[in-house]
C-alpha atoms as a PDB file:
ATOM      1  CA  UNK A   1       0.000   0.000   0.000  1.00  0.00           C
ATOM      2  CA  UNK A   2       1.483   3.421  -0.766  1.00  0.00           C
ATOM      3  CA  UNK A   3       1.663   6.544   1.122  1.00  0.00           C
ATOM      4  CA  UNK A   4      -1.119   8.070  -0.491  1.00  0.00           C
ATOM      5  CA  UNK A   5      -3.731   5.591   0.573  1.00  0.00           C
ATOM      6  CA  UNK A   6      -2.259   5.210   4.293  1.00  0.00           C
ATOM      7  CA  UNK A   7      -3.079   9.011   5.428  1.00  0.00           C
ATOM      8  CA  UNK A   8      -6.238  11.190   4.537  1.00  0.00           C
ATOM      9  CA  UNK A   9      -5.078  14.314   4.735  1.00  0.00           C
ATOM     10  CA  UNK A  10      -1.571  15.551   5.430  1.00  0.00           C
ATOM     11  CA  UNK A  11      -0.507  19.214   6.419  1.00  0.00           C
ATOM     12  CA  UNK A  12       3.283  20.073   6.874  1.00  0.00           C
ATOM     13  CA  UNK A  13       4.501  23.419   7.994  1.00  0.00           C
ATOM     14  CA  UNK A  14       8.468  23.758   7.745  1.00  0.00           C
ATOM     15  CA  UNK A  15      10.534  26.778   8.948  1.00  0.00           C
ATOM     16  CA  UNK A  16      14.385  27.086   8.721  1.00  0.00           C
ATOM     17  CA  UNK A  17      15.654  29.390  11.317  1.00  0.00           C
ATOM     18  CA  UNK A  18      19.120  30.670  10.400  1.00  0.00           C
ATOM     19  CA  UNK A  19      20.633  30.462  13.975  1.00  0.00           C
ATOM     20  CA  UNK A  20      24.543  31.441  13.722  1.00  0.00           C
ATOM     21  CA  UNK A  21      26.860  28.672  12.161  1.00  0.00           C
ATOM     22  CA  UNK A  22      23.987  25.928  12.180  1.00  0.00           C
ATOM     23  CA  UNK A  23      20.451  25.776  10.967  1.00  0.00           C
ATOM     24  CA  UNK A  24      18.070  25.001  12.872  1.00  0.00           C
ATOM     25  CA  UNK A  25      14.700  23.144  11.515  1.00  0.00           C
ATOM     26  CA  UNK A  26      11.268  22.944  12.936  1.00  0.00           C
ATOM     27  CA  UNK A  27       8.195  20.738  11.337  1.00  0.00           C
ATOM     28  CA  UNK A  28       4.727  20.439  12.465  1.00  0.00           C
ATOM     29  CA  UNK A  29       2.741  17.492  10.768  1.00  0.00           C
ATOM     30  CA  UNK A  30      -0.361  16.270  11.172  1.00  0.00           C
ATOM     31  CA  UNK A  31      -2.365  13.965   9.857  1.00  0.00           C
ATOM     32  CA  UNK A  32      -5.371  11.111  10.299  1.00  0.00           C
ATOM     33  CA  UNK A  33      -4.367   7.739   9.261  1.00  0.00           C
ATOM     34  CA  UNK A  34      -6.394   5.666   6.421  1.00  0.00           C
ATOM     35  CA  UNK A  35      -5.293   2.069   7.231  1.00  0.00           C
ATOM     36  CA  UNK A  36      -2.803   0.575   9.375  1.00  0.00           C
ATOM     37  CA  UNK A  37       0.530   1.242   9.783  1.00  0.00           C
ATOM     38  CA  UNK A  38       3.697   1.182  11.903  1.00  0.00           C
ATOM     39  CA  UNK A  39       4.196   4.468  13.333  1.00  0.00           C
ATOM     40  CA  UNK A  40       7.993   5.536  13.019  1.00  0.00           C
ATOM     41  CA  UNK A  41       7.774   4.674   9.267  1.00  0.00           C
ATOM     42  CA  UNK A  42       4.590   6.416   8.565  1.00  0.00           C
ATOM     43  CA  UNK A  43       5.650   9.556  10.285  1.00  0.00           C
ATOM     44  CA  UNK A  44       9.256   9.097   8.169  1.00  0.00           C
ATOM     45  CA  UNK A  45       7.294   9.158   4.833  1.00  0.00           C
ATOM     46  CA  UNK A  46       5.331  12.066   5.739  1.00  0.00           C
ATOM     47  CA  UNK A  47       7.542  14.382   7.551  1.00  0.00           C
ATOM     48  CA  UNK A  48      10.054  13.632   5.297  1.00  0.00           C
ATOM     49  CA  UNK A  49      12.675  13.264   7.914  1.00  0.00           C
ATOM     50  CA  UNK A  50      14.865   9.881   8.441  1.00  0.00           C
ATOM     51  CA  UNK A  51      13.431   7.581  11.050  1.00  0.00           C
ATOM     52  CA  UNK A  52      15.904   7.769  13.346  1.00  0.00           C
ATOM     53  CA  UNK A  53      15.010  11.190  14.061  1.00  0.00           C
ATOM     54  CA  UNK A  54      11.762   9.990  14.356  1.00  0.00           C
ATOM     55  CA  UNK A  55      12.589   7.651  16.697  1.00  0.00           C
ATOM     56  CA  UNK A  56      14.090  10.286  18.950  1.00  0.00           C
ATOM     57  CA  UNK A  57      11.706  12.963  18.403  1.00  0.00           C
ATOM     58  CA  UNK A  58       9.065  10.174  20.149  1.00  0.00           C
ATOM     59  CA  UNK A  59      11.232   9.128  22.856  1.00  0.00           C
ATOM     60  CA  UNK A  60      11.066  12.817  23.667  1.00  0.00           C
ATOM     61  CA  UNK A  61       7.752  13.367  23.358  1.00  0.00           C
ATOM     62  CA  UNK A  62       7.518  15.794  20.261  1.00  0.00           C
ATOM     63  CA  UNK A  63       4.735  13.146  18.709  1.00  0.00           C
ATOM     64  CA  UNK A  64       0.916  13.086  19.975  1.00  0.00           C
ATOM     65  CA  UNK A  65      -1.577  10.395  18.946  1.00  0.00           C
ATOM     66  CA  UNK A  66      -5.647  11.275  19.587  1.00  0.00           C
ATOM     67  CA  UNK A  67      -7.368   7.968  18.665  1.00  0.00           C
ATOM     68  CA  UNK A  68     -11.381   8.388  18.847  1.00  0.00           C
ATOM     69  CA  UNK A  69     -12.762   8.133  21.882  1.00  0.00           C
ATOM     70  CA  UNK A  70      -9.516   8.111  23.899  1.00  0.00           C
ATOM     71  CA  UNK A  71      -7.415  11.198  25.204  1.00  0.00           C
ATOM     72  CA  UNK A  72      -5.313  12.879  23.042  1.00  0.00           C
ATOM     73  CA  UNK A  73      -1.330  10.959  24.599  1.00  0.00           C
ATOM     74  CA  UNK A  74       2.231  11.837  23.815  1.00  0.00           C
ATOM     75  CA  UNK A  75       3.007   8.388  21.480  1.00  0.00           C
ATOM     76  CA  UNK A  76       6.747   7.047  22.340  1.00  0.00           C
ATOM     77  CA  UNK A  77       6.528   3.689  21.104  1.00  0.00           C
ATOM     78  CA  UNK A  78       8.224   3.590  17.335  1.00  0.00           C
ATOM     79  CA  UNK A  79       6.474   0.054  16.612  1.00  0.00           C
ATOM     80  CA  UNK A  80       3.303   1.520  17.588  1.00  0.00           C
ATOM     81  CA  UNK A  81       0.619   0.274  15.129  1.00  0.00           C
ATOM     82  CA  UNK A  82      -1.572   3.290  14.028  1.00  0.00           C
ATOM     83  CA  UNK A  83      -5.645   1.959  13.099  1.00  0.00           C
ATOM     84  CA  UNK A  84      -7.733   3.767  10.904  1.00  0.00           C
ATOM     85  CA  UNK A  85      -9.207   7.329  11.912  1.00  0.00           C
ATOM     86  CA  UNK A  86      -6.022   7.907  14.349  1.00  0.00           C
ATOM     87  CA  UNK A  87      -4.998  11.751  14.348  1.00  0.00           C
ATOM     88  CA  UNK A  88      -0.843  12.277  14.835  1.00  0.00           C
ATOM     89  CA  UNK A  89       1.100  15.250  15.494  1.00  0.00           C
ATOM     90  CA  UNK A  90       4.661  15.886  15.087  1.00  0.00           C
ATOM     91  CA  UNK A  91       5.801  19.009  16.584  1.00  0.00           C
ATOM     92  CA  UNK A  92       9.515  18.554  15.289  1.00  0.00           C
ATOM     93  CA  UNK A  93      12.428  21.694  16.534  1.00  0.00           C
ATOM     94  CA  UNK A  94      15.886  20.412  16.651  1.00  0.00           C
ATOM     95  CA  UNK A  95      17.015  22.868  19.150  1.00  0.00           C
ATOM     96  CA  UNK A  96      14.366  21.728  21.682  1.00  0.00           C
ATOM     97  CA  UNK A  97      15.034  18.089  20.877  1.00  0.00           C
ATOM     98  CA  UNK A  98      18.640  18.581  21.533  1.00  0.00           C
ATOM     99  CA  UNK A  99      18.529  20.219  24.536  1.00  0.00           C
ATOM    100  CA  UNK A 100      20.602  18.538  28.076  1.00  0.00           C
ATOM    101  CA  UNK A 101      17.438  19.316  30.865  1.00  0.00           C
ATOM    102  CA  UNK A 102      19.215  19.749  34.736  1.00  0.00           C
ATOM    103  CA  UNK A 103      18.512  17.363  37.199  1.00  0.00           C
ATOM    104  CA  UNK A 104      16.001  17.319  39.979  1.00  0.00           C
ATOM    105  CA  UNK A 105      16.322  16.317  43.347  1.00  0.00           C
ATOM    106  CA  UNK A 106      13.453  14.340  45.058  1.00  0.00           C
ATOM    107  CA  UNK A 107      13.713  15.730  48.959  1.00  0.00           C
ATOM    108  CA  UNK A 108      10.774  13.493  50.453  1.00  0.00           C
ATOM    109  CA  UNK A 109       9.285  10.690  48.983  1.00  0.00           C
ATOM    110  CA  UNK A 110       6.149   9.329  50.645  1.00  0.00           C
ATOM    111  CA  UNK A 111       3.456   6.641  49.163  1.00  0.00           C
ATOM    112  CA  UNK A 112       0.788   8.816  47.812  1.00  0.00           C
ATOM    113  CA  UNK A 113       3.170  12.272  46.929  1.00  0.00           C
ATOM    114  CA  UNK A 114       6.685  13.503  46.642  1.00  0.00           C
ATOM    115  CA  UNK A 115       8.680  16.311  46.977  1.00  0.00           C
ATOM    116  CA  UNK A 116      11.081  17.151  44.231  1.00  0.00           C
ATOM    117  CA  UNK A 117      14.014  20.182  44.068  1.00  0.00           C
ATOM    118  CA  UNK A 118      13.478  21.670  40.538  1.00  0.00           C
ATOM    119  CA  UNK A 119      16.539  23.816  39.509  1.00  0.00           C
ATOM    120  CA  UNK A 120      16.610  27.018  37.317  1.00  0.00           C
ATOM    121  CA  UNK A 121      15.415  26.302  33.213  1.00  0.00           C
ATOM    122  CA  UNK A 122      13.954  22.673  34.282  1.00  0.00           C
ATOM    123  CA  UNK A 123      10.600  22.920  32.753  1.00  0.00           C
ATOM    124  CA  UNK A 124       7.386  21.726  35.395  1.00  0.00           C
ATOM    125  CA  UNK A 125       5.910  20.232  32.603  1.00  0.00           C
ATOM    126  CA  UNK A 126       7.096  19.180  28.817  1.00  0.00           C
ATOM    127  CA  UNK A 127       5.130  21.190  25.572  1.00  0.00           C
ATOM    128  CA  UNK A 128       3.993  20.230  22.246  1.00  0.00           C
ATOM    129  CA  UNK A 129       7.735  20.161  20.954  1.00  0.00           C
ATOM    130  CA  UNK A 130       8.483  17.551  23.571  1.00  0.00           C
ATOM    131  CA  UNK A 131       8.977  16.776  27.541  1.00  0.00           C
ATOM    132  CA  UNK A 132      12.442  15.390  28.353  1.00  0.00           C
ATOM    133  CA  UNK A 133      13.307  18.685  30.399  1.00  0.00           C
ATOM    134  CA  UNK A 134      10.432  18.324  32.208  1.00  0.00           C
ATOM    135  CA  UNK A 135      10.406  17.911  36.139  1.00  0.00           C
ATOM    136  CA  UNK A 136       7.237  15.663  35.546  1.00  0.00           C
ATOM    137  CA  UNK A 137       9.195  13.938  32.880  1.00  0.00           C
ATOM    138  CA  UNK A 138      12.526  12.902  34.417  1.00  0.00           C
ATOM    139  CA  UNK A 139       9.920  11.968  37.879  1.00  0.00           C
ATOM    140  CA  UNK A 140       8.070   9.439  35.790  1.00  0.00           C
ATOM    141  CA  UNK A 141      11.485   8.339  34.284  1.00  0.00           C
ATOM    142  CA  UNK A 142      13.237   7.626  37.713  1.00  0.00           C
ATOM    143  CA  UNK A 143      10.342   5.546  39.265  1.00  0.00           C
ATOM    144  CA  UNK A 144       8.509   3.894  36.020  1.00  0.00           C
ATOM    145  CA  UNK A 145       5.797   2.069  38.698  1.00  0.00           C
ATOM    146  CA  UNK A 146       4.648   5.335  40.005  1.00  0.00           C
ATOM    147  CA  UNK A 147       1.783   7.358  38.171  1.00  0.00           C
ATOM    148  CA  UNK A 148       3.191  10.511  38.853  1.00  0.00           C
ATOM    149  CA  UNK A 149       0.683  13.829  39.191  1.00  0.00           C
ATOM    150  CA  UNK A 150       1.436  17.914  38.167  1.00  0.00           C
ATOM    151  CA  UNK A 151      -0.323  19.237  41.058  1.00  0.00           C
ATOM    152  CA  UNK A 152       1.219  23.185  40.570  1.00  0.00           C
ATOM    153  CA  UNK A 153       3.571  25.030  38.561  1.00  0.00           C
ATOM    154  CA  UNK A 154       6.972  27.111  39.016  1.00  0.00           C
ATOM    155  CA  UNK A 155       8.185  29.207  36.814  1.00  0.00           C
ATOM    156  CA  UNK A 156      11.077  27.554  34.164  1.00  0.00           C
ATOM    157  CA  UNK A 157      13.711  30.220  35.229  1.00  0.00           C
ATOM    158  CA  UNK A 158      13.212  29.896  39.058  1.00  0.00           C
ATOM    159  CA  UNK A 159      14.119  27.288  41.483  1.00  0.00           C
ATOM    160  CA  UNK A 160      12.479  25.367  44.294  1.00  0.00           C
ATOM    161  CA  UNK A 161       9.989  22.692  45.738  1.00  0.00           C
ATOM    162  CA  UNK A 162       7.322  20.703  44.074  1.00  0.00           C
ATOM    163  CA  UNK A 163       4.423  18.716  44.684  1.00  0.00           C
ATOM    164  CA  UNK A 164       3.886  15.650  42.701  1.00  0.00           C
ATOM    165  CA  UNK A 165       1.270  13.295  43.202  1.00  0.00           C
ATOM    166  CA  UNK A 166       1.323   9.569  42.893  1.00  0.00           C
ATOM    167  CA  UNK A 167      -2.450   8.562  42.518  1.00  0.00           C
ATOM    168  CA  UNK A 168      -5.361  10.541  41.027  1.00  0.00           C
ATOM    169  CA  UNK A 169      -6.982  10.563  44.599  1.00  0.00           C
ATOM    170  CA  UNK A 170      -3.869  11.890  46.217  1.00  0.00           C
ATOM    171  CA  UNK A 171      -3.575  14.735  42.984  1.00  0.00           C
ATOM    172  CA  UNK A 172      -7.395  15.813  43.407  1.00  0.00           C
ATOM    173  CA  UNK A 173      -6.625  15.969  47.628  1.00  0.00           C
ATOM    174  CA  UNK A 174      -3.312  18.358  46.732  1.00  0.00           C
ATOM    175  CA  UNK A 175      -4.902  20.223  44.566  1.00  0.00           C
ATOM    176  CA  UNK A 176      -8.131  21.419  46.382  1.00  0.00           C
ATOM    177  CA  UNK A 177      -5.704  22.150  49.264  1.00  0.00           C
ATOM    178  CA  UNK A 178      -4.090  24.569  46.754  1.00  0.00           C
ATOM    179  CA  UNK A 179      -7.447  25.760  45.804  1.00  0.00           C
ATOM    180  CA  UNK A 180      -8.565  26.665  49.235  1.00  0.00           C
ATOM    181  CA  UNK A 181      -4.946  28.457  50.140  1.00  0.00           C
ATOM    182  CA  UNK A 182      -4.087  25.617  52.415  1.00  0.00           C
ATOM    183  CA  UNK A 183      -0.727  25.336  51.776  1.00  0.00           C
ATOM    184  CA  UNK A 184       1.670  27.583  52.941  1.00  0.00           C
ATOM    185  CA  UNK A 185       4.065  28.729  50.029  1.00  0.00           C
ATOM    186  CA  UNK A 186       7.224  30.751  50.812  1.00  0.00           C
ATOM    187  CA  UNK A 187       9.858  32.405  48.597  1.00  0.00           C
ATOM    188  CA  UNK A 188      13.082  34.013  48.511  1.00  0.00           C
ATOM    189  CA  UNK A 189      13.305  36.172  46.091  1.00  0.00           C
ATOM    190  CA  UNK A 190      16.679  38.501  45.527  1.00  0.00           C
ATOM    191  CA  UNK A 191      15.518  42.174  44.376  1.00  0.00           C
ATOM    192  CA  UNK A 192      17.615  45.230  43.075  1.00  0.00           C
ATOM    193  CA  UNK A 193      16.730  48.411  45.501  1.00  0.00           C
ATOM    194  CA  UNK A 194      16.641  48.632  49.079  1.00  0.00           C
ATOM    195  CA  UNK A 195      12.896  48.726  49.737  1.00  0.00           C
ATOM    196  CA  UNK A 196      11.279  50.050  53.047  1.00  0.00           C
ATOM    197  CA  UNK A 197       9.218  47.414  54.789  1.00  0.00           C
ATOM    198  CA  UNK A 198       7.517  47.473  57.515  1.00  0.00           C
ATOM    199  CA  UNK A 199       8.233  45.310  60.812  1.00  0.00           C
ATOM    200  CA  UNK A 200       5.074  43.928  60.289  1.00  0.00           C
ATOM    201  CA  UNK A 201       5.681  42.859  56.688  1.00  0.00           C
ATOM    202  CA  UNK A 202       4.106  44.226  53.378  1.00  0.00           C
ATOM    203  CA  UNK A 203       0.979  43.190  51.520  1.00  0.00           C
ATOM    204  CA  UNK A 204       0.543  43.684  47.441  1.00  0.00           C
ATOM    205  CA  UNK A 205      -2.623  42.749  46.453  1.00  0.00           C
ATOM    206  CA  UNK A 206      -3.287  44.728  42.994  1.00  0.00           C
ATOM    207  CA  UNK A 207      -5.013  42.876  40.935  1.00  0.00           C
ATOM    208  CA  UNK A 208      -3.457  40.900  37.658  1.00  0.00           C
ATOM    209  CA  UNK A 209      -5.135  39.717  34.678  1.00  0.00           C
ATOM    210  CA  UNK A 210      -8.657  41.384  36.272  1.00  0.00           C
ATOM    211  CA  UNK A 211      -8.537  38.748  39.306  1.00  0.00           C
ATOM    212  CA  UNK A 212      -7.078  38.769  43.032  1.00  0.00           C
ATOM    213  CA  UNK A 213      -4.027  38.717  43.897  1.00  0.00           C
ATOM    214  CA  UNK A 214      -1.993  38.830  47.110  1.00  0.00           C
ATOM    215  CA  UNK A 215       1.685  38.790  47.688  1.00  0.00           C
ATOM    216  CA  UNK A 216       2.784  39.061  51.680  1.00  0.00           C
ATOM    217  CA  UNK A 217       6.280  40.478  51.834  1.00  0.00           C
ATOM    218  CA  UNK A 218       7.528  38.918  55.389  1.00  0.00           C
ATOM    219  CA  UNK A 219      10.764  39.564  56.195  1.00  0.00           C
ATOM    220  CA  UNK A 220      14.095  41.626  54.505  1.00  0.00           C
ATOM    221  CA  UNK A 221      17.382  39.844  54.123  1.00  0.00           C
ATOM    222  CA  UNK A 222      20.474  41.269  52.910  1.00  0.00           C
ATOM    223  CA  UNK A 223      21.312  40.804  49.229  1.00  0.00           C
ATOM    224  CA  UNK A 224      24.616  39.765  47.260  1.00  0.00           C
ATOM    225  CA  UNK A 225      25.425  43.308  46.955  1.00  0.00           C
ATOM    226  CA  UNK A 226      24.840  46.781  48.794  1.00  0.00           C
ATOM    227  CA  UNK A 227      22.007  47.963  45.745  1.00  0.00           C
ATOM    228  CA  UNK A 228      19.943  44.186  46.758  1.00  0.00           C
ATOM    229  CA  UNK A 229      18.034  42.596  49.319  1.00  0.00           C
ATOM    230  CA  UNK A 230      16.551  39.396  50.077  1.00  0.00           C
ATOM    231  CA  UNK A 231      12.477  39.178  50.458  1.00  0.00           C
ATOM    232  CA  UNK A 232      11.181  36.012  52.079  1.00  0.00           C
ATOM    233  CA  UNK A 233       7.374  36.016  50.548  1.00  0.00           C
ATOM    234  CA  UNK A 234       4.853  34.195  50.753  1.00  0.00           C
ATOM    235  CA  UNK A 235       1.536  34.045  48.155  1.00  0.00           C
ATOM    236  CA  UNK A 236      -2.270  33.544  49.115  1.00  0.00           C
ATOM    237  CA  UNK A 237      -3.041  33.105  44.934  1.00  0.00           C
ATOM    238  CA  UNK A 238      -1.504  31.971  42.364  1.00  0.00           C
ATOM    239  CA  UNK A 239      -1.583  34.242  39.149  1.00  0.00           C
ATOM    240  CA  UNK A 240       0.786  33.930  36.218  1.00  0.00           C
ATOM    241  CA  UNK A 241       4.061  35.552  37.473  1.00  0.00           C
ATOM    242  CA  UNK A 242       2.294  36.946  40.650  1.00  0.00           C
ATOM    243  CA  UNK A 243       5.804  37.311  42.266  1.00  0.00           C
ATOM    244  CA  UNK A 244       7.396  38.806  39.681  1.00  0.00           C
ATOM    245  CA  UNK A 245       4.612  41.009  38.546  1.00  0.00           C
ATOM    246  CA  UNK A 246       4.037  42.844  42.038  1.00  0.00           C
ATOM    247  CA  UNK A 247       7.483  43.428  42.891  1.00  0.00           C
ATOM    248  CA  UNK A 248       8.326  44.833  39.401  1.00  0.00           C
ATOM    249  CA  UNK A 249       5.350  47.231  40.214  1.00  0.00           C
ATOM    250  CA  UNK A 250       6.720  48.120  43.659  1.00  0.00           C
ATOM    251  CA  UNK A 251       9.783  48.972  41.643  1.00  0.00           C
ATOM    252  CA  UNK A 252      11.886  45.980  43.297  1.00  0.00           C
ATOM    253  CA  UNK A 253      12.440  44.021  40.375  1.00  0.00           C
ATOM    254  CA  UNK A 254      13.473  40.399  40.859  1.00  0.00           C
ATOM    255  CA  UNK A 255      17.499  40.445  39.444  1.00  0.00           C
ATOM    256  CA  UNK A 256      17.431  38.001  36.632  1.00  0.00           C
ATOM    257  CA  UNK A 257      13.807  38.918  35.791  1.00  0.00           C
ATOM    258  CA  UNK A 258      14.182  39.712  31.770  1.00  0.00           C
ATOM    259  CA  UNK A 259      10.353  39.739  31.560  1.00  0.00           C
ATOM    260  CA  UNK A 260       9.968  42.486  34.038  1.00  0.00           C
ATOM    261  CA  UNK A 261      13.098  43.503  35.167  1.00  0.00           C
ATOM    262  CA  UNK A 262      14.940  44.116  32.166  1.00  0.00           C
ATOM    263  CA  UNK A 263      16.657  47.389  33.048  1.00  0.00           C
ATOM    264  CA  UNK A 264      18.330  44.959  36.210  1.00  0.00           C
ATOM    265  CA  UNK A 265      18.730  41.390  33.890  1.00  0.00           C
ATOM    266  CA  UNK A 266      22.046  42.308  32.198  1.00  0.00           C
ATOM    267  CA  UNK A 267      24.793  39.857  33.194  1.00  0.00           C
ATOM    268  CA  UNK A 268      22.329  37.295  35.049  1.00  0.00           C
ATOM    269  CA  UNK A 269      21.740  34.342  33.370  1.00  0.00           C
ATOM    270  CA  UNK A 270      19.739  33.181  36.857  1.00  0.00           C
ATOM    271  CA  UNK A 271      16.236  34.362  37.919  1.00  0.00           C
ATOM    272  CA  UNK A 272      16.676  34.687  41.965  1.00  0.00           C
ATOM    273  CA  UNK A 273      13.811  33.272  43.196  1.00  0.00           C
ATOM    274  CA  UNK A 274      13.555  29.943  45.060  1.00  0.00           C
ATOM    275  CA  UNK A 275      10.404  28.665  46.327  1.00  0.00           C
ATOM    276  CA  UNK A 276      12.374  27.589  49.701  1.00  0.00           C
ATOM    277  CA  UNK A 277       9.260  26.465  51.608  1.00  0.00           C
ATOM    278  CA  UNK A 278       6.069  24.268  51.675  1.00  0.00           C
ATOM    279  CA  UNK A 279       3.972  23.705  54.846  1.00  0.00           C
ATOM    280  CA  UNK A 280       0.733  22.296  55.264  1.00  0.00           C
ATOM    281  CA  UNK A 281      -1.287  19.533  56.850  1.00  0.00           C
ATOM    282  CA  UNK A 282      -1.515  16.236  55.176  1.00  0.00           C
ATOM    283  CA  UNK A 283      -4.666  14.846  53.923  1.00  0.00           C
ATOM    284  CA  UNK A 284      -2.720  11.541  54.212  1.00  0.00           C
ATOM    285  CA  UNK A 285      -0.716  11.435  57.503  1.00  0.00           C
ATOM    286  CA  UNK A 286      -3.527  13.304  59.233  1.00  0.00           C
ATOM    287  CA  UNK A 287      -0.278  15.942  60.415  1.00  0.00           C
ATOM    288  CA  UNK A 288       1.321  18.613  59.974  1.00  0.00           C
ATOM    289  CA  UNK A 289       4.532  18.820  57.163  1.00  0.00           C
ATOM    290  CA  UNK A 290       6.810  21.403  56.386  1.00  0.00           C
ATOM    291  CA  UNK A 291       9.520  20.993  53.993  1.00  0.00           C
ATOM    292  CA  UNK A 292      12.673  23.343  52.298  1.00  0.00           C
ATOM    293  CA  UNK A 293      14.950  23.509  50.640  1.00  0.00           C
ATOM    294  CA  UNK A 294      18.050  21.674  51.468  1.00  0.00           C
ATOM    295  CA  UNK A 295      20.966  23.857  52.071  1.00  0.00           C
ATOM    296  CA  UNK A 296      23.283  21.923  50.064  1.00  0.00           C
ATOM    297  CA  UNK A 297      21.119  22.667  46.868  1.00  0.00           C
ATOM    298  CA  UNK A 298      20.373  25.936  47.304  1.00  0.00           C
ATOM    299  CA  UNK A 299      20.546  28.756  44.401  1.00  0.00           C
ATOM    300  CA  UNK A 300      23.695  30.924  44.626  1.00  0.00           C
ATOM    301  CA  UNK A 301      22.155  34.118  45.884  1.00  0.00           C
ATOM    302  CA  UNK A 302      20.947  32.572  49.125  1.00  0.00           C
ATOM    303  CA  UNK A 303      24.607  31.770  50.606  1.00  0.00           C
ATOM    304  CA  UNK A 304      23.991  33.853  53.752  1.00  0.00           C
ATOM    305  CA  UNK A 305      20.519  33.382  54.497  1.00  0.00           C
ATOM    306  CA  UNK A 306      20.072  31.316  57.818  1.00  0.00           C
ATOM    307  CA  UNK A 307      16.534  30.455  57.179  1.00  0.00           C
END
């Protein structure tokens, strides 16, 4: 059977991104198979690109299968037999693909959650283009037996602790105590200026994207140099960049921050902000927790803080 008969409709988008010395290649196929076939040659003949690229693009998770009536799945297996009707997707970029991710640490590992370190430009969760720098990812790939859970999110260019969940009962129990602001969340977060806060700590609660949002400034540390300070904050919501977002508007950008901060980014290749602490009570234990980060694996900028 040829090529032609074996997909119903094919669209390919290519774009060649001159990128220095090397050239850098992204393709997004799709298309909704006509009769059965094995997966890593089908999406060779219509992407156009060898199979052993193939190969690796799936073991990275840069190909998504939606068969009908089943949740759209990131599809690994080369061998994979496609049936008729399936829908694929290859989201194919070479620089993402080739990218080393850093490792997490898991701090606390418990039956029905975990705890997990995720350093700066680790990902919480993989894209389209793939998820092998993904915290989620690399969990899943230490402990294969384990049905590991996204619970929250941190941004890619900060550090700290995460929640994963190892059940679908213990992910809907973490998550509503996120909902209800049940778990405490604490941050350091290194900012250029020497801001004036109270002894009784600072609240920011303008509002972002038209919702609430609340950012308690606790406590003032002293910074790397004499133009920064250390903030140890904690957050009653969760909005995009809440952190970030508030103290660029108090005028205490977050060093690092090239989003918000870019007049402060030059020459920092590290957004200095940790999320150091998580305390709450367990649903599962029936007590209280607290956990931080260890010392040992601590960002840089928070050398001299005690905490």
């Amino acid at each position: 059977m040829g090529f032609a008969e074996t997909v119903k409709t094919v669209i390919i988008r290519y774009v060649i991104l001159e990128n220095k010395k090397k050239e850098q290649k992204q393709i997004h196929c799709n298309f909704t198979v006509s009769s059965p076939a094995i997966a890593s040659q089908l999406l060779a003949d219509t992407s156009g690109l060898p199979k052993e690229r193939i190969k690796h693009a799936m073991i990275k998770g840069a190909v998504w299968l939606k068969q009908p009536g089943k949740k759209e799945r990131r599809l690994r297996k080369a061998k994979f037999k496609l049936q008729t009707n399936d829908y694929v997707q290859l989201f194919y970029d070479a620089s993402v693909l080739a990218q080393t991710p850093p490792q997490p640490t898991c701090v606390a590992g418990y039956d029905d959650f975990s705890v997990w370190f995720k350093p700066p430009w680790l990902l919480s969760q993989g894209s389209r283009y793939g998820d092998h720098c993904s915290l989620l990812r690399l969990a899943e790939k230490s402990n294969r037996a384990i049905d590991f859970k996204l619970i929250h999110r941190l941004d890619r260019e900060a550090s700290g602790l995460m929640l994963l969940a190892h059940n679908r009962n213990a992910a809907m129990l973490l998550s509503r105590l996120f909902q209800d602001n049940k778990i405490e969340k604490r941050y350091f977060a290194e900012v250029h200026g020497e801001p004036d806060i109270p002894a009784k700590g600072l609240q920011l609660t303008s509002t972002l994207d038209d919702k609430d949002a609340r950012t308690e400034i606790l406590a003032v540390f002293p910074g790397k140099t004499e133009q920064s300070r250390v903030l140890d904050i904690q957050i009653h919501t969760g909005r995009l960049h809440q952190i970030r977002r508030h103290l660029a508007e108090l005028g205490l950008p977050v060093i690092g921050d090239k989003k918000y901060g870019e007049e402060h980014a030059g020459g920092h290749c590290e957004l200095h902000l940790c999320a150091w602490k998580i305390n709450f009570f367990s649903p599962f234990s029936g007590k209280q927790v607290t956990f931080q980060v260890p010392r040992e694996i601590r960002p840089s900028f928070l050398n001299g803080i005690t905490s």
